[in-house]
Protein backbone atom coordinates (compact mmCIF):
# COMPACT_ATOMS: atom_id res chain seq x y z
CA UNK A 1 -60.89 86.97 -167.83
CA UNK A 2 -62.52 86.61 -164.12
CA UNK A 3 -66.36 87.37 -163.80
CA UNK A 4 -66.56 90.93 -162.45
CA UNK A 5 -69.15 91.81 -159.42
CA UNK A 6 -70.44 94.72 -158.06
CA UNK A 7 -71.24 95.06 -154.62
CA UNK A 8 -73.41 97.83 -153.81
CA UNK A 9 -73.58 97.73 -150.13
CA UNK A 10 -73.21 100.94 -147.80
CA UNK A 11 -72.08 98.79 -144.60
CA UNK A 12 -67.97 98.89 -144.74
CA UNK A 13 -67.98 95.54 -142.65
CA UNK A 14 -69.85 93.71 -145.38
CA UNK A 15 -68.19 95.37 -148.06
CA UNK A 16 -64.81 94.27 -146.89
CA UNK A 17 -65.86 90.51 -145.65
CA UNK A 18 -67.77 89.43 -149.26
CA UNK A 19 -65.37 91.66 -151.29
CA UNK A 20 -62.39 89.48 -149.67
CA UNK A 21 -64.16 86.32 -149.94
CA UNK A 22 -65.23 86.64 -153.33
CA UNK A 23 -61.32 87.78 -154.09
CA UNK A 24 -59.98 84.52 -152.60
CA UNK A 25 -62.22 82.54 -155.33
CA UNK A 26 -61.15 84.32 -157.97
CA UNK A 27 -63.55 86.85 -158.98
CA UNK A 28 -62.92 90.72 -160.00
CA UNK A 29 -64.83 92.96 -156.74
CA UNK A 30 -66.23 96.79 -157.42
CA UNK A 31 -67.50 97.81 -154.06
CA UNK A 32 -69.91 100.80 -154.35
CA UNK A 33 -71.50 102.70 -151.60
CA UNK A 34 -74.57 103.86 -152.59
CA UNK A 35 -76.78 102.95 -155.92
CA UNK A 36 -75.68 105.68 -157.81
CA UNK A 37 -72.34 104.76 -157.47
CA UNK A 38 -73.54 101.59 -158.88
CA UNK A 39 -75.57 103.12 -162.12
CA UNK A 40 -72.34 105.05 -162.90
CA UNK A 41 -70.08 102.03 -162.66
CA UNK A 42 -72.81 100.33 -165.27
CA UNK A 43 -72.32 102.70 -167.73
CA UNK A 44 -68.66 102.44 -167.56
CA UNK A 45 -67.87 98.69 -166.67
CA UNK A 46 -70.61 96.75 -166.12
CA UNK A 47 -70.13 94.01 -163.88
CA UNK A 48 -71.38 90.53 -164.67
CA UNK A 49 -72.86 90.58 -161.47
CA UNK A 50 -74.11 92.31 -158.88
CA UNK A 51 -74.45 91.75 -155.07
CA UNK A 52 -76.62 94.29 -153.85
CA UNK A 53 -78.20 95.41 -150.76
CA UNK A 54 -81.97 97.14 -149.86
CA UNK A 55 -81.50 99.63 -147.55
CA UNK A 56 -79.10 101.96 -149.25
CA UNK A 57 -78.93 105.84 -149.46
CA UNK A 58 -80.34 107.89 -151.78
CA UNK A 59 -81.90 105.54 -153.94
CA UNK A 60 -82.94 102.60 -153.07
CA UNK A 61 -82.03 98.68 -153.92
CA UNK A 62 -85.23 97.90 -155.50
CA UNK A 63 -84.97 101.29 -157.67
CA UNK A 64 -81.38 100.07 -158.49
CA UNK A 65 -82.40 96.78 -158.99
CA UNK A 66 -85.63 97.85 -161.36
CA UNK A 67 -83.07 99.91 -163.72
CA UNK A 68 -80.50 97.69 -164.01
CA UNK A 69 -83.32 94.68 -165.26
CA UNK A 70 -85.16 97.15 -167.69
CA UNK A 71 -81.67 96.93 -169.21
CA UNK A 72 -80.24 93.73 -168.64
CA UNK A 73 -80.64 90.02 -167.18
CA UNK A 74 -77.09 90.29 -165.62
CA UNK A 75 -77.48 87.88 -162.53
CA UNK A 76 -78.92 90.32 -159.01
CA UNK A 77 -78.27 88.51 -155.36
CA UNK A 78 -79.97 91.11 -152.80
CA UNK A 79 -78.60 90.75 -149.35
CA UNK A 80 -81.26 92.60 -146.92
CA UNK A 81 -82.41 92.52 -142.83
CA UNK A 82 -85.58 93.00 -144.69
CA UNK A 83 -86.79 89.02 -143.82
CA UNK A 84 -90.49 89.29 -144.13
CA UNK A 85 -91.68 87.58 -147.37
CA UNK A 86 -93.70 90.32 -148.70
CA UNK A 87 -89.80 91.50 -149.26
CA UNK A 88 -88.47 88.61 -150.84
CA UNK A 89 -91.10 88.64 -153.44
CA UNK A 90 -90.68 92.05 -154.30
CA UNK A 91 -87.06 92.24 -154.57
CA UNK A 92 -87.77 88.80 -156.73
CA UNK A 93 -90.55 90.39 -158.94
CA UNK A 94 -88.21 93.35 -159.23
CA UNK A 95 -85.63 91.27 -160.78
CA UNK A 96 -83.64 89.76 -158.28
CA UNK A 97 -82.34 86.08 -159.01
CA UNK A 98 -81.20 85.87 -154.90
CA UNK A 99 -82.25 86.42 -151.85
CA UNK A 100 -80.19 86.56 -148.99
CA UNK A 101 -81.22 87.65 -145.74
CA UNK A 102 -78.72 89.38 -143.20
CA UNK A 103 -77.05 88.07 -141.39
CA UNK A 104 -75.40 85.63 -143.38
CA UNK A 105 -72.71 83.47 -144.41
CA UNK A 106 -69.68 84.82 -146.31
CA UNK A 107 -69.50 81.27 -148.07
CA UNK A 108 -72.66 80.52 -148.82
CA UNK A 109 -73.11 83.59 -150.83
CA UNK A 110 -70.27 82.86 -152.90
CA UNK A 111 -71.85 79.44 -153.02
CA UNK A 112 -74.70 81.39 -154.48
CA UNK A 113 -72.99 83.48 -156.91
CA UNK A 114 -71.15 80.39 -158.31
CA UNK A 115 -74.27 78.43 -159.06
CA UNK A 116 -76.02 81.53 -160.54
CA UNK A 117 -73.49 81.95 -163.30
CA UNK A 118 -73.21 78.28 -163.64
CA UNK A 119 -77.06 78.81 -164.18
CA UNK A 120 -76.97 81.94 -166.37
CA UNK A 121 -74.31 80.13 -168.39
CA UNK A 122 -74.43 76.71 -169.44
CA UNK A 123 -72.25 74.62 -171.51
CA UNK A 124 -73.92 73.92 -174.76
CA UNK A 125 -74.59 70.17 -176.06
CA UNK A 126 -74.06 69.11 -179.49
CA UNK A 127 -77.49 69.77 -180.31
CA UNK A 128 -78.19 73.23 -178.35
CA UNK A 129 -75.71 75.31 -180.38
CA UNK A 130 -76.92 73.67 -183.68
CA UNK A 131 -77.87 77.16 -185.56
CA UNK A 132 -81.60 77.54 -185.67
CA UNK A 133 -83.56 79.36 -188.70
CA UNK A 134 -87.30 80.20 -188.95
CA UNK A 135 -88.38 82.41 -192.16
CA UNK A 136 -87.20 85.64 -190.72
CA UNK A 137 -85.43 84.78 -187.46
CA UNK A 138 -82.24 83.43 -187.34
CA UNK A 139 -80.35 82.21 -184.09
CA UNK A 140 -76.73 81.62 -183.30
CA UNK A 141 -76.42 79.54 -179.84
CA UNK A 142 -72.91 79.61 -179.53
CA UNK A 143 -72.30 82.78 -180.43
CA UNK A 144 -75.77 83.79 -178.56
CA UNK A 145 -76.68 86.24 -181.69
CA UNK A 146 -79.95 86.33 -182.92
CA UNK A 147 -81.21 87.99 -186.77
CA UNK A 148 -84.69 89.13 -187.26
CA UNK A 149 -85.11 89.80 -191.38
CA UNK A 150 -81.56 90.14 -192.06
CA UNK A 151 -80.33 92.63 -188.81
CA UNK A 152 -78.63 91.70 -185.90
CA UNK A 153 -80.62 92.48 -182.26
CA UNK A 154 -79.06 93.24 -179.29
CA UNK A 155 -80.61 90.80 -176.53
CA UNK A 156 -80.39 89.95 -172.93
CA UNK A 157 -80.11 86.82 -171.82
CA UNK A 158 -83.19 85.59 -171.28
CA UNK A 159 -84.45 87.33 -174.52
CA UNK A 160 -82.44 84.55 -175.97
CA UNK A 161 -83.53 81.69 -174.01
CA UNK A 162 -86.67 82.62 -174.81
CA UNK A 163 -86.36 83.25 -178.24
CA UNK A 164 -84.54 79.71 -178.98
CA UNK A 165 -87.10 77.73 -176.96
CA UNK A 166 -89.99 79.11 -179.16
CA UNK A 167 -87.76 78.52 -182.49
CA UNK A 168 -86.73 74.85 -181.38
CA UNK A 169 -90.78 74.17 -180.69
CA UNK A 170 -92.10 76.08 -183.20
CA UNK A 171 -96.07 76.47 -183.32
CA UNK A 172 -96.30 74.80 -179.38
CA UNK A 173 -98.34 76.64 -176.86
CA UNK A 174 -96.00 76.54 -173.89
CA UNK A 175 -97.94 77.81 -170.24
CA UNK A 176 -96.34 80.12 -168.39
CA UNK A 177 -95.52 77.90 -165.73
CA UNK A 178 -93.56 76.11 -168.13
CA UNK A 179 -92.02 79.12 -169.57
CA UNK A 180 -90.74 80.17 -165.89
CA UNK A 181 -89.11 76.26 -165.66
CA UNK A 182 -87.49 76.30 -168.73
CA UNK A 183 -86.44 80.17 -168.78
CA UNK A 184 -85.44 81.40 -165.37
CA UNK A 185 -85.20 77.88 -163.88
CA UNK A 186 -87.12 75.66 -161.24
CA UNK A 187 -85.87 77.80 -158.14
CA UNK A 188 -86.87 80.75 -159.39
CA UNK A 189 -89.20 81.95 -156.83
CA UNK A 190 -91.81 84.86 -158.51
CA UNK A 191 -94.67 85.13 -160.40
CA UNK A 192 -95.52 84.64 -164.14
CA UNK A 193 -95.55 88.41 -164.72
CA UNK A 194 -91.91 88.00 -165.19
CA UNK A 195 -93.24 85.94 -168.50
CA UNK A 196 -95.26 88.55 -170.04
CA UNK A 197 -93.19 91.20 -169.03
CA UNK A 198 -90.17 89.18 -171.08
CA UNK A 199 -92.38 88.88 -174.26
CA UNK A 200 -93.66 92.41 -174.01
CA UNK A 201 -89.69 93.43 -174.43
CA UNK A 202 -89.23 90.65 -177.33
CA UNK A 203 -92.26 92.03 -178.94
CA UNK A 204 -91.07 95.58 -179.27
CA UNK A 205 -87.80 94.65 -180.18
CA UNK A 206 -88.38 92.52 -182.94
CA UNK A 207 -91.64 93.87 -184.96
CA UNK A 208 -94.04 91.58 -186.58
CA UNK A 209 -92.86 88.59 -184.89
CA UNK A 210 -95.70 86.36 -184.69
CA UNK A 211 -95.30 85.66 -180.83
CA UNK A 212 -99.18 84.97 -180.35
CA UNK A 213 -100.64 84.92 -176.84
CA UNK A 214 -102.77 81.79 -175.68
CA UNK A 215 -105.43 83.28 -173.84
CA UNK A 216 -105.74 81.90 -170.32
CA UNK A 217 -102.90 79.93 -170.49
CA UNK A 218 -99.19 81.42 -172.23
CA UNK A 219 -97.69 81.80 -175.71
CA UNK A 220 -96.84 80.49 -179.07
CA UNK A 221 -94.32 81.38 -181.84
CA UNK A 222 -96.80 80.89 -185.12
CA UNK A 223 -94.26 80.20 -188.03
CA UNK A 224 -94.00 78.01 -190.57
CA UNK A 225 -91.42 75.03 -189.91
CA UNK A 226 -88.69 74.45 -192.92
């Protein structure tokens, strides 16, 4: 099945030059108008990705982008005039994995979108999809499943990357510079509140995981190693 992306861009000249571009690789193209357009094509077939622009009407990209992420880690590129860098980091810090600013080349954002879900999907070694299991938490690489006391959790993707990491170094304090490296990659360009914001969610999701913070420096999982 091709990779499916939504382009939520209000400009029909856009629309119609990425949407063709992105065709002629190979990928499945939604083009929305507006950000509600977008929410209501999420609840009905969410795309894998999304190509999405700022300046929008009604509600905004960052608004769109900021729902979407409290959701999911399905890859964002925002394409924007905006080009001051107080911008970039917010749409970043919002959730964005891409900046692009307008104008722009057709083929280098599909360049972009290709090595995002090369990113966002790597093939597993040998070793990575060796099943891992902690006491209570139990994690399925290939079939990217995790168990937490005997029921299944729903995760995002970098719920899971996170999750694995900890269980494959169990009882090592990792900083959250590292965390960013290893979790949302060495371009990612943000801060670390992506970090605790990512372990608040895995905290309320699974209860009484020991996830421990490191005070002045990142976090641990505190388990005992079978």
């Amino acid at each position: 099945m091709n990779q499916h992306i939504g382009i939520v861009e209000d400009d029909p000249n856009i629309q119609n030059i990425v949407s063709a571009f992105l065709k002629k690789e190979g990928f499945e193209v939604t083009v929305l108008g507006s950000a509600e357009e977008g929410l209501k094509l999420w609840e009905s077939n969410p795309p894998d990705m999304w190509i999405l622009d700022i300046m929008l009407p009604g509600m905004d990209g960052y608004e769109f982008c900021k729902k979407i992420r409290n959701e999911s880690d399905v890859p964002i590129i925002i394409i924007s005039a905006k080009d001051e860098e107080i911008d970039k980091i917010l749409g970043i810090e919002l959730g964005g994995d891409d900046y692009l600013t307008k104008p722009f080349s057709p083929r280098e954002l599909v360049a972009r979108a290709k090595r995002l879900f090369k990113r966002v999907q790597p093939t597993l070694t040998k070793e990575e999809s060796e099943n891992l299991k902690v006491e209570k938490l139990e994690i399925y690489p290939e079939e990217r499943r995790v168990f937490w006391n005997g029921q299944e959790k729903e995760v995002t993707t970098k719920e899971f990357d996170m999750l694995r990491l900890f269980a494959e170094n169990i009882n090592r304090a990792f900083s959250r510079e590292e965390l960013l490296v290893k979790v949302w990659g060495e371009d990612y360009f943000g801060s670390d509140r992506a970090v605790d914001d990512l372990v608040k969610r895995i905290r309320r999701k699974f209860a009484d995981l020991p996830l421990e913070t490191v005070w002045g420096y990142g976090y641990r999982l505190r388990m005992k190693e079978e």
